[in-house]
PDB file of N, CA and C in Angstrom:
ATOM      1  N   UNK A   1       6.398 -34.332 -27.133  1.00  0.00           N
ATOM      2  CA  UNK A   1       6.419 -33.367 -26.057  1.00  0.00           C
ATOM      3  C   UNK A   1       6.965 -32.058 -26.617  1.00  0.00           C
ATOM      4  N   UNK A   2       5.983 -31.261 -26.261  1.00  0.00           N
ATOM      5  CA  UNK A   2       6.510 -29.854 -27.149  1.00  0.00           C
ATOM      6  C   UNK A   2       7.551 -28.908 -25.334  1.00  0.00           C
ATOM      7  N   UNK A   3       8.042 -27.730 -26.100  1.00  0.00           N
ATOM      8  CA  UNK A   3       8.518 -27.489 -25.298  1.00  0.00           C
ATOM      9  C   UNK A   3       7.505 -26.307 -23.272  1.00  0.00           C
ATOM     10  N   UNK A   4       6.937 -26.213 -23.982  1.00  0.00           N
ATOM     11  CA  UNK A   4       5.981 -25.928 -22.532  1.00  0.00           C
ATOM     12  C   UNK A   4       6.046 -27.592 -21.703  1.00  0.00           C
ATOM     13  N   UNK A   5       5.906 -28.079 -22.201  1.00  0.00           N
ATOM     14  CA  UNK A   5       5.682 -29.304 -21.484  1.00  0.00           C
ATOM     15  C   UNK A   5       7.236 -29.646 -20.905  1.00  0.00           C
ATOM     16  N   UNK A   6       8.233 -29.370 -20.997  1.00  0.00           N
ATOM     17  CA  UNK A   6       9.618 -29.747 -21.096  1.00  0.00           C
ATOM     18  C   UNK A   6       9.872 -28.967 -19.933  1.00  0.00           C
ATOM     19  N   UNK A   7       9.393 -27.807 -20.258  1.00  0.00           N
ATOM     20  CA  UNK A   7       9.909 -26.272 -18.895  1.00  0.00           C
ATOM     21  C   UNK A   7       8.943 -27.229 -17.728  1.00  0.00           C
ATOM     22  N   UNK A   8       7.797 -27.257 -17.872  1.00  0.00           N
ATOM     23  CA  UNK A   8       6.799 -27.062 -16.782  1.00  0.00           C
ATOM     24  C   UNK A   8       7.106 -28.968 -16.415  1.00  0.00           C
ATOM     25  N   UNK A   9       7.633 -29.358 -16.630  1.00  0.00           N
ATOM     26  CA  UNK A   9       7.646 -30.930 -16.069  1.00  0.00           C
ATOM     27  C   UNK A   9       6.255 -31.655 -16.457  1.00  0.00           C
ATOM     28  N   UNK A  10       5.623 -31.189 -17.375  1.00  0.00           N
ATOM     29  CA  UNK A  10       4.608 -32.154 -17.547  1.00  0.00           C
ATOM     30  C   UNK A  10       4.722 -33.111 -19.038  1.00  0.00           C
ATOM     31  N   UNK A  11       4.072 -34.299 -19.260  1.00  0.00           N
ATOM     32  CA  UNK A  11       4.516 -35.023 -20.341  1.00  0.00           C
ATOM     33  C   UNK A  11       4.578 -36.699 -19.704  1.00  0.00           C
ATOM     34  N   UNK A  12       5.567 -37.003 -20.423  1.00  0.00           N
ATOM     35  CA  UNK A  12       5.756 -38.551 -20.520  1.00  0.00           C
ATOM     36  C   UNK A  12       6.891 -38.704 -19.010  1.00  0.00           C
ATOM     37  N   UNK A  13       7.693 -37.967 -19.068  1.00  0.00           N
ATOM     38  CA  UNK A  13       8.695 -37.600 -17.499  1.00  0.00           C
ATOM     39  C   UNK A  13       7.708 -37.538 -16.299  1.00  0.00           C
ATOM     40  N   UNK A  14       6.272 -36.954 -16.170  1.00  0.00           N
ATOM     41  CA  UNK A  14       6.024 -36.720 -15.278  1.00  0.00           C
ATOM     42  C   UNK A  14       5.037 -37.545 -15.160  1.00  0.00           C
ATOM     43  N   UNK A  15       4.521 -38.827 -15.562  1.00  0.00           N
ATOM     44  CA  UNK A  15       3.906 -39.815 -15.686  1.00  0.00           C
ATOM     45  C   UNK A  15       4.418 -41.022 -14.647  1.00  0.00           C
ATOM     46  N   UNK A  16       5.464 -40.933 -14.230  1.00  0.00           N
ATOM     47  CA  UNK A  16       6.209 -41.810 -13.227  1.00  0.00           C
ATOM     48  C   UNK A  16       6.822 -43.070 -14.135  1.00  0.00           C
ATOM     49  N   UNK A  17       7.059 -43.970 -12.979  1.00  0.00           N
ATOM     50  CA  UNK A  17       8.257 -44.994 -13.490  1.00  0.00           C
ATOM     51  C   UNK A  17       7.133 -45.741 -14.758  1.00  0.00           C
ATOM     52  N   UNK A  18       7.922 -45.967 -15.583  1.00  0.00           N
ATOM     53  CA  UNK A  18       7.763 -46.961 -17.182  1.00  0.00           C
ATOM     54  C   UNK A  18       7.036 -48.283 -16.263  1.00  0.00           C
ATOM     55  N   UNK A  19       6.133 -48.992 -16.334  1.00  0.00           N
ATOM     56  CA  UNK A  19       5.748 -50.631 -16.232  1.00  0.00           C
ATOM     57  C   UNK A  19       5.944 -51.258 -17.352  1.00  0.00           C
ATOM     58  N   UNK A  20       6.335 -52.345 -17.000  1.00  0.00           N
ATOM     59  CA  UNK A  20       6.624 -53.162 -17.883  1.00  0.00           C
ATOM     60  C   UNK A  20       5.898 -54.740 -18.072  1.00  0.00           C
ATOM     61  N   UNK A  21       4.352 -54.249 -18.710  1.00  0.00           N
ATOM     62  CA  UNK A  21       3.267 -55.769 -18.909  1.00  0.00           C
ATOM     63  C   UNK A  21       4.085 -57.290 -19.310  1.00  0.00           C
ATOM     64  N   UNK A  22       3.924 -58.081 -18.451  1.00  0.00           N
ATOM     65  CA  UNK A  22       4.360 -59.004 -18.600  1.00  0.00           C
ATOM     66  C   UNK A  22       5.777 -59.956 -18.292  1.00  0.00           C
ATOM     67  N   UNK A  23       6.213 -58.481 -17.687  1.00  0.00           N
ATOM     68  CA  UNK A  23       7.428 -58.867 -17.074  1.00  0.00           C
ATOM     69  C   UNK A  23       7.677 -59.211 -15.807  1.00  0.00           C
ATOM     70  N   UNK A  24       7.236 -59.963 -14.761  1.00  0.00           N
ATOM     71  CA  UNK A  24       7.071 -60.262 -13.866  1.00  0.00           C
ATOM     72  C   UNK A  24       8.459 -60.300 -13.415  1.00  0.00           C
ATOM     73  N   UNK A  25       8.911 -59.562 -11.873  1.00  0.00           N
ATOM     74  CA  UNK A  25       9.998 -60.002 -11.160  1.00  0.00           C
ATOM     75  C   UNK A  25      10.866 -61.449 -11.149  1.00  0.00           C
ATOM     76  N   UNK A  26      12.077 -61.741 -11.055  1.00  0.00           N
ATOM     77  CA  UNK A  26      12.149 -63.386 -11.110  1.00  0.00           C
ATOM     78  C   UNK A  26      12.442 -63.179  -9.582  1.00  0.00           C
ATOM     79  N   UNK A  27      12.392 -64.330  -8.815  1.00  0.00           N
ATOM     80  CA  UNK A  27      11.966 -64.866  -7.801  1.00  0.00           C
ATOM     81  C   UNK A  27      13.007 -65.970  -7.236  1.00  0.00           C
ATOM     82  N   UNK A  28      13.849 -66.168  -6.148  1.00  0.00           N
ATOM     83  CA  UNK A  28      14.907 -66.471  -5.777  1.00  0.00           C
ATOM     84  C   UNK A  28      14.860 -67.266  -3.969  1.00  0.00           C
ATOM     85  N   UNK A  29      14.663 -68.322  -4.084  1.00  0.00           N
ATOM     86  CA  UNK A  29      15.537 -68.712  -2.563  1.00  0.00           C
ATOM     87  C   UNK A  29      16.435 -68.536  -2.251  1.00  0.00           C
ATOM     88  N   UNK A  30      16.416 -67.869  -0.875  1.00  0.00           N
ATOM     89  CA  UNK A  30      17.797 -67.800  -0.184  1.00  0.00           C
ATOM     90  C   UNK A  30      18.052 -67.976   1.094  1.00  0.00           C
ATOM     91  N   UNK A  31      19.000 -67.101   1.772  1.00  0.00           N
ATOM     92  CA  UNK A  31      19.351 -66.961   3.658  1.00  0.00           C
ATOM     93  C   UNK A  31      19.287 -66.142   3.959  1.00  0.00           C
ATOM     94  N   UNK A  32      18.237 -65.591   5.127  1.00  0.00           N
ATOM     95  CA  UNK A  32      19.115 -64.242   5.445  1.00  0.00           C
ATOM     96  C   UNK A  32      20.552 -64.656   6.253  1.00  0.00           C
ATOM     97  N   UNK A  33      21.966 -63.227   6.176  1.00  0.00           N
ATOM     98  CA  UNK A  33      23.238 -64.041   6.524  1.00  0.00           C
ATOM     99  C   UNK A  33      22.978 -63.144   7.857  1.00  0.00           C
ATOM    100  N   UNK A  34      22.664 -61.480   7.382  1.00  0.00           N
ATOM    101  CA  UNK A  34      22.952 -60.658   8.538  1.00  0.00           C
ATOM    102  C   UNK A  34      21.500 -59.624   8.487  1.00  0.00           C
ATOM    103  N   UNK A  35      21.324 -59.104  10.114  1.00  0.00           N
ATOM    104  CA  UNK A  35      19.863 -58.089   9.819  1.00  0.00           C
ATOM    105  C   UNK A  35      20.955 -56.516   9.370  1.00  0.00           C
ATOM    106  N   UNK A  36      20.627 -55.858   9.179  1.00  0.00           N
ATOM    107  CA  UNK A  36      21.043 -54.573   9.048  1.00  0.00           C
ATOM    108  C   UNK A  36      20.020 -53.373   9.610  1.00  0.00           C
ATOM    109  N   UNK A  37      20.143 -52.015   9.924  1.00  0.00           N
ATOM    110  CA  UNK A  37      19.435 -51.036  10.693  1.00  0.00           C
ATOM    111  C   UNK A  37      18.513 -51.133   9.272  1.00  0.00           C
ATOM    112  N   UNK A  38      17.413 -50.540   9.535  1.00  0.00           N
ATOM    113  CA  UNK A  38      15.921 -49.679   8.869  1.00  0.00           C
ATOM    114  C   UNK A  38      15.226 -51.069   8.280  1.00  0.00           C
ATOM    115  N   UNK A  39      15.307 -52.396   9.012  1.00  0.00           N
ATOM    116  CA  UNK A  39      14.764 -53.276   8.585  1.00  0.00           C
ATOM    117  C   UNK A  39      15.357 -53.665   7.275  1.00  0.00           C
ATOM    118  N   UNK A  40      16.718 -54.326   6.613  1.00  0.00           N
ATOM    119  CA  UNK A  40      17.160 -54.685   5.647  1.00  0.00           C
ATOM    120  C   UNK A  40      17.733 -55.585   6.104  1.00  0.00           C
ATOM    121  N   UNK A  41      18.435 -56.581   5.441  1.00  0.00           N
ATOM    122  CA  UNK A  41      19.013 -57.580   5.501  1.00  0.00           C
ATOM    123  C   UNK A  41      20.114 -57.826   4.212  1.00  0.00           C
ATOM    124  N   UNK A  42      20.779 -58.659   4.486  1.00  0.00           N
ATOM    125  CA  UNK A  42      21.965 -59.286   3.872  1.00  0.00           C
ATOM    126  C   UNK A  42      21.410 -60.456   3.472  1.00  0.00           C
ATOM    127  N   UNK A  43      21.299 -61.166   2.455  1.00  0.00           N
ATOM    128  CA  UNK A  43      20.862 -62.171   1.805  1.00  0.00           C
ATOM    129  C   UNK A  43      21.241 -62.884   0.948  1.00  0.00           C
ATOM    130  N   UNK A  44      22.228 -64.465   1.233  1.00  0.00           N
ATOM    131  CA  UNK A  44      22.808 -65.306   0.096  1.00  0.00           C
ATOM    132  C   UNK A  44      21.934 -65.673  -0.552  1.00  0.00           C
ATOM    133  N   UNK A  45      21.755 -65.986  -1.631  1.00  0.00           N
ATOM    134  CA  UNK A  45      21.307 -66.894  -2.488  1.00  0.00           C
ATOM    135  C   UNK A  45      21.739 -68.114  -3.006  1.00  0.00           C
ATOM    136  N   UNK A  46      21.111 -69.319  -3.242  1.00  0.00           N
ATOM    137  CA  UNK A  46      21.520 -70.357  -3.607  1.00  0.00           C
ATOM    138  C   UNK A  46      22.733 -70.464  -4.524  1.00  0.00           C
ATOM    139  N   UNK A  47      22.837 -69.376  -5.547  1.00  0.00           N
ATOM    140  CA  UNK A  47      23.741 -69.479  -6.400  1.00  0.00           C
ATOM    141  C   UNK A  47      25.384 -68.951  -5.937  1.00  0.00           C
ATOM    142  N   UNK A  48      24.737 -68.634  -4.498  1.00  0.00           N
ATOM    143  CA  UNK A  48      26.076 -68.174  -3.929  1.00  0.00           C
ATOM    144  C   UNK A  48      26.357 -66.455  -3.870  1.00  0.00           C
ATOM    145  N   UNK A  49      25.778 -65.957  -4.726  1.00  0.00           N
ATOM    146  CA  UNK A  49      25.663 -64.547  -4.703  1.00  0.00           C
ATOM    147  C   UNK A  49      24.840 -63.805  -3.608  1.00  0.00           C
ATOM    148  N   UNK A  50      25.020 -62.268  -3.514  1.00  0.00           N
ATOM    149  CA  UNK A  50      24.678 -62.254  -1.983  1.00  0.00           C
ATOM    150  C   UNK A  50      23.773 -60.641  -2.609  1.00  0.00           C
ATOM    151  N   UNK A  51      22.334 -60.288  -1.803  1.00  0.00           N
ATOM    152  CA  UNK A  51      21.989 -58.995  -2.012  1.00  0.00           C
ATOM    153  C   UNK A  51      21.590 -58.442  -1.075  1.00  0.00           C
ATOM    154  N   UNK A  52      21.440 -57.072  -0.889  1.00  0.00           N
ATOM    155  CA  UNK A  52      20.785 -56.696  -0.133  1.00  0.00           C
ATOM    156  C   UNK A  52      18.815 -56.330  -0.369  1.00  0.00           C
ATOM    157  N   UNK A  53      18.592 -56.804   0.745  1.00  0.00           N
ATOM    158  CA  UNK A  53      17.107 -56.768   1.007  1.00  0.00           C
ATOM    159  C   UNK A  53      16.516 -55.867   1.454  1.00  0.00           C
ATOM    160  N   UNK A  54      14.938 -55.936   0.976  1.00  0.00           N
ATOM    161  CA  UNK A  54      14.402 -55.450   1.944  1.00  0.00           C
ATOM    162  C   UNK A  54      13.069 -55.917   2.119  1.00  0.00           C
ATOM    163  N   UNK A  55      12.212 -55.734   3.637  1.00  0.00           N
ATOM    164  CA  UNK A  55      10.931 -56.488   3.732  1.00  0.00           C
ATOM    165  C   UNK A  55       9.578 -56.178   2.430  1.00  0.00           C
ATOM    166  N   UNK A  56       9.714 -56.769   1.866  1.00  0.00           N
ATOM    167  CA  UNK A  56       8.606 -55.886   0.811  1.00  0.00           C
ATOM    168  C   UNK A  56       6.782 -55.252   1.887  1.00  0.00           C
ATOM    169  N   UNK A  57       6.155 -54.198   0.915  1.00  0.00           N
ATOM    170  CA  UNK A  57       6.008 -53.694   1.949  1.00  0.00           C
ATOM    171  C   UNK A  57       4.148 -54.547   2.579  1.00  0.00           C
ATOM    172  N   UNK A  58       3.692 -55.036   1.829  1.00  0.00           N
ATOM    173  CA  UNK A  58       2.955 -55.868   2.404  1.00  0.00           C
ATOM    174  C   UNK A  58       3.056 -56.912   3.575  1.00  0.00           C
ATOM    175  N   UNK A  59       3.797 -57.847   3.096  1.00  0.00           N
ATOM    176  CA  UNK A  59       4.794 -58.680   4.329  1.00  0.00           C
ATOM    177  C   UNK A  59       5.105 -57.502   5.822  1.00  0.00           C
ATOM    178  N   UNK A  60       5.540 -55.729   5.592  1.00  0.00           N
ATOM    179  CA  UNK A  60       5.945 -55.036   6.550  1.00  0.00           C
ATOM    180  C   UNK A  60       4.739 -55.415   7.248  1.00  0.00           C
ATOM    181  N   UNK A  61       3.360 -55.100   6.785  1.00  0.00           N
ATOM    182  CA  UNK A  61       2.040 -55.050   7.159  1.00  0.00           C
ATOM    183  C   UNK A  61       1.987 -56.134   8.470  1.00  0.00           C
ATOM    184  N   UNK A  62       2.447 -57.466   7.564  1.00  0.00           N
ATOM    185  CA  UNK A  62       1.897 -58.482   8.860  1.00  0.00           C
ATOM    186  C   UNK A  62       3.061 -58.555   9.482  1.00  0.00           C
ATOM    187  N   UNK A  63       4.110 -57.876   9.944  1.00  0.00           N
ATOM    188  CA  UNK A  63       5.403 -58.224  10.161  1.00  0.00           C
ATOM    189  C   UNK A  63       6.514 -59.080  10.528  1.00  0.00           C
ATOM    190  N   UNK A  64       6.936 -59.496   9.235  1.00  0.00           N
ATOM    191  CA  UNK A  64       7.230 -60.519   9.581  1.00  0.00           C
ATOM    192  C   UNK A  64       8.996 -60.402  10.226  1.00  0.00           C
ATOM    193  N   UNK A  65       9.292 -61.144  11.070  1.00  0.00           N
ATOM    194  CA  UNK A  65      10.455 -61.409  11.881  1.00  0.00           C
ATOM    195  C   UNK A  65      10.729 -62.291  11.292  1.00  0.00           C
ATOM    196  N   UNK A  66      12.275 -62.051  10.920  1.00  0.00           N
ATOM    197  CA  UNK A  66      13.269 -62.206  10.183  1.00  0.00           C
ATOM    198  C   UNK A  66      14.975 -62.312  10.993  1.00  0.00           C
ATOM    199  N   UNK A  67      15.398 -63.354  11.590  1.00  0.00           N
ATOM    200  CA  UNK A  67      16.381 -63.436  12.091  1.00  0.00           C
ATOM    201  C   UNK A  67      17.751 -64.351  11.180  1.00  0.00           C
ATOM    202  N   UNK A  68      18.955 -63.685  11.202  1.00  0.00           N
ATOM    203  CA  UNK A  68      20.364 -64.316  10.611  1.00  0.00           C
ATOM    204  C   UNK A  68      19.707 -66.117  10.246  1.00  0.00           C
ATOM    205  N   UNK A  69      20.056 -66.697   9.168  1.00  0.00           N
ATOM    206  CA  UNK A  69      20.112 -68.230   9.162  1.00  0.00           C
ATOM    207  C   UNK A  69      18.343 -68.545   8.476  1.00  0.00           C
ATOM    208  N   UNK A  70      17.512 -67.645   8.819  1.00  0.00           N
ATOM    209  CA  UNK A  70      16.049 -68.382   8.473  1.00  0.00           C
ATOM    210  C   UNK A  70      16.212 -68.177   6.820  1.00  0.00           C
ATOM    211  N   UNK A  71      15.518 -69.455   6.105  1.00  0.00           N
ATOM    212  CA  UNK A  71      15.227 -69.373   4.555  1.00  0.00           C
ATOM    213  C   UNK A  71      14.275 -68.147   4.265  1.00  0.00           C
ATOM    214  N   UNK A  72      14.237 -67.477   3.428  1.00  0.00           N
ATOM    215  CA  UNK A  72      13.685 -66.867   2.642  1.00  0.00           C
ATOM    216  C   UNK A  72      12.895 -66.798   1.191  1.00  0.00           C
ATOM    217  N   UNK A  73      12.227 -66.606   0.338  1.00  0.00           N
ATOM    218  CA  UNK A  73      12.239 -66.413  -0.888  1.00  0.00           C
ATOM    219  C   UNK A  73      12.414 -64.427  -1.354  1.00  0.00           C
ATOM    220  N   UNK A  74      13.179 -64.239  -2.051  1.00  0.00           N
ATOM    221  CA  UNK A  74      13.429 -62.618  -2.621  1.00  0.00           C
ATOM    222  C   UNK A  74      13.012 -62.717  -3.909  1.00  0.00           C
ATOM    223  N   UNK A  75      11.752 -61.493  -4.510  1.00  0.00           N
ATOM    224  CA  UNK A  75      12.083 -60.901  -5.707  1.00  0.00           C
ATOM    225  C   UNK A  75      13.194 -60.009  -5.975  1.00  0.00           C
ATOM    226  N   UNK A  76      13.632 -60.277  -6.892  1.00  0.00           N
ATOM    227  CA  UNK A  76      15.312 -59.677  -7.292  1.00  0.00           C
ATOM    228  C   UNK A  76      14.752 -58.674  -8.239  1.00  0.00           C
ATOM    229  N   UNK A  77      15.728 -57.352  -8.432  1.00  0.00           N
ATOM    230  CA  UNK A  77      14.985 -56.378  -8.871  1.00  0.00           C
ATOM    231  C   UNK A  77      15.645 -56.574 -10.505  1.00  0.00           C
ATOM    232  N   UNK A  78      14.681 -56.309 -11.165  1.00  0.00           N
ATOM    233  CA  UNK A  78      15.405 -55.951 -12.307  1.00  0.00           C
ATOM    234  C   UNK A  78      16.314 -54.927 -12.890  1.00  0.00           C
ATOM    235  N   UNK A  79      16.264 -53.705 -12.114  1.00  0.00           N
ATOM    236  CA  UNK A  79      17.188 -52.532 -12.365  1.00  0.00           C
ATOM    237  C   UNK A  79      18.707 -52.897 -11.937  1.00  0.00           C
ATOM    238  N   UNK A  80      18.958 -53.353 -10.594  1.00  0.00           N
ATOM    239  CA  UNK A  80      19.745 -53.431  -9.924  1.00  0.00           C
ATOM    240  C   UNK A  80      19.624 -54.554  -9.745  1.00  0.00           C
ATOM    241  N   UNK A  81      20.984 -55.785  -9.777  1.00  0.00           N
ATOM    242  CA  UNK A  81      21.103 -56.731  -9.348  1.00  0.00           C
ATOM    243  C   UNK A  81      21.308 -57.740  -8.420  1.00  0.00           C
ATOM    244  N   UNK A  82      21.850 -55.971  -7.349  1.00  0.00           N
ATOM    245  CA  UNK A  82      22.321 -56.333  -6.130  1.00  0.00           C
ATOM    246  C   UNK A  82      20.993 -55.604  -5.438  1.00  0.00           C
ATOM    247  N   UNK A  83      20.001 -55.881  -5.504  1.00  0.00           N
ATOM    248  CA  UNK A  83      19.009 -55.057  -4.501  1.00  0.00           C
ATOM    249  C   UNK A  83      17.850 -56.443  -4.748  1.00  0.00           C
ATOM    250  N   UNK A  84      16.648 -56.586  -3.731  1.00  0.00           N
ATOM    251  CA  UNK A  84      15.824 -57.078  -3.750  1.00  0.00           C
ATOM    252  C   UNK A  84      15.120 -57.227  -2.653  1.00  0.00           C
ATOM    253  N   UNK A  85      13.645 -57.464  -2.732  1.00  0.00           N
ATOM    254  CA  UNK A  85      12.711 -57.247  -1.515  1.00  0.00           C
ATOM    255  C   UNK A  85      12.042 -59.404  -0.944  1.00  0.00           C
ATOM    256  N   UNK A  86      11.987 -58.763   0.224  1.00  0.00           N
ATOM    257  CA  UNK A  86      11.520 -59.865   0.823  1.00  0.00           C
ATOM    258  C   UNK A  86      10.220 -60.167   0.581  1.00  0.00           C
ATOM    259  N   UNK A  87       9.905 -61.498  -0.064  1.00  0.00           N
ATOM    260  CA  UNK A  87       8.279 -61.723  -0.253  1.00  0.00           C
ATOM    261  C   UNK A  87       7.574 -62.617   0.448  1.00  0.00           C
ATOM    262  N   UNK A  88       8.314 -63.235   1.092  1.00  0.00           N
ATOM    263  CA  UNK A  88       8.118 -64.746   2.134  1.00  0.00           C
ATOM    264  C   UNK A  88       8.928 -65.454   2.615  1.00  0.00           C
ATOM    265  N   UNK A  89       8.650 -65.760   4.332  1.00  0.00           N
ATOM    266  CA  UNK A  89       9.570 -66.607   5.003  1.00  0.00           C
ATOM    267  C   UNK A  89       9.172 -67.548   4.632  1.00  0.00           C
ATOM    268  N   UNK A  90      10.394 -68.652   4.848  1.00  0.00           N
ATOM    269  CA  UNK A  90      10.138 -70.395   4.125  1.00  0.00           C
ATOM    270  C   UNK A  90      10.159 -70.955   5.673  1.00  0.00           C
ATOM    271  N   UNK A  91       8.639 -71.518   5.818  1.00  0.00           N
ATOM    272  CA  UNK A  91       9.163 -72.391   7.194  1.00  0.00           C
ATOM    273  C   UNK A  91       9.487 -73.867   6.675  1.00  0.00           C
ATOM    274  N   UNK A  92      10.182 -73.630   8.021  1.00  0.00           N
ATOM    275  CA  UNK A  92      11.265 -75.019   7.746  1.00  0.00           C
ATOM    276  C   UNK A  92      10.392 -76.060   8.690  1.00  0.00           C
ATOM    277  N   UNK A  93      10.359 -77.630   7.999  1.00  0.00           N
ATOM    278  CA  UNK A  93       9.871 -78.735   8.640  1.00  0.00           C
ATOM    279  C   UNK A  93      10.247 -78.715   9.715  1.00  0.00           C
ATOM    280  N   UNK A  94       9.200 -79.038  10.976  1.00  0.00           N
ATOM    281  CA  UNK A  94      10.113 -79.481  12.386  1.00  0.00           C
ATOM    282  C   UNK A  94       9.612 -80.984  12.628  1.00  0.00           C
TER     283      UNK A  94
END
């Protein structure tokens, strides 16, 4: 990147976020514990650790309702450890 490109924001910076082939999200059962405002949630995980959520945005599409206590599965983000999106409610046997 020469420097015109540096002033004017164009280059490898203005290409957006890095992907990363082959690295697939890891993927986590949990609870939701609590809802929170703008559609987020509070979410234990099996291992006992707790993140905050959010509906990922396909799932927003068909919307899914999400109340305190129902199972979940979360992709956990890789940047942040404490953040992750909702990918599917787990129904439970009746």
């Amino acid at each position: 990147m020469d420097l015109d490109q540096a002033v004017t924001g164009e280059g490898a910076a203005a290409e957006g976020p890095v992907r990363r082939p082959g690295k697939a999200p890891e993927r986590a059962p949990g609870k939701v514990i609590e809802a929170l405002p703008n559609a987020m949630f509070r979410v234990e995980l099996e291992d006992l650790s707790r993140v905050l959520a959010h509906v990922a945005p396909r799932r927003n599409k068909d919307f899914l309702r999400l109340l305190p206590g129902d199972p979940v599965e979360v992709e956990l983000s890789p940047l942040d450890p404490g953040r992750a999106r909702v990918v599917r409610k787990i129904r439970s046997e009746r």
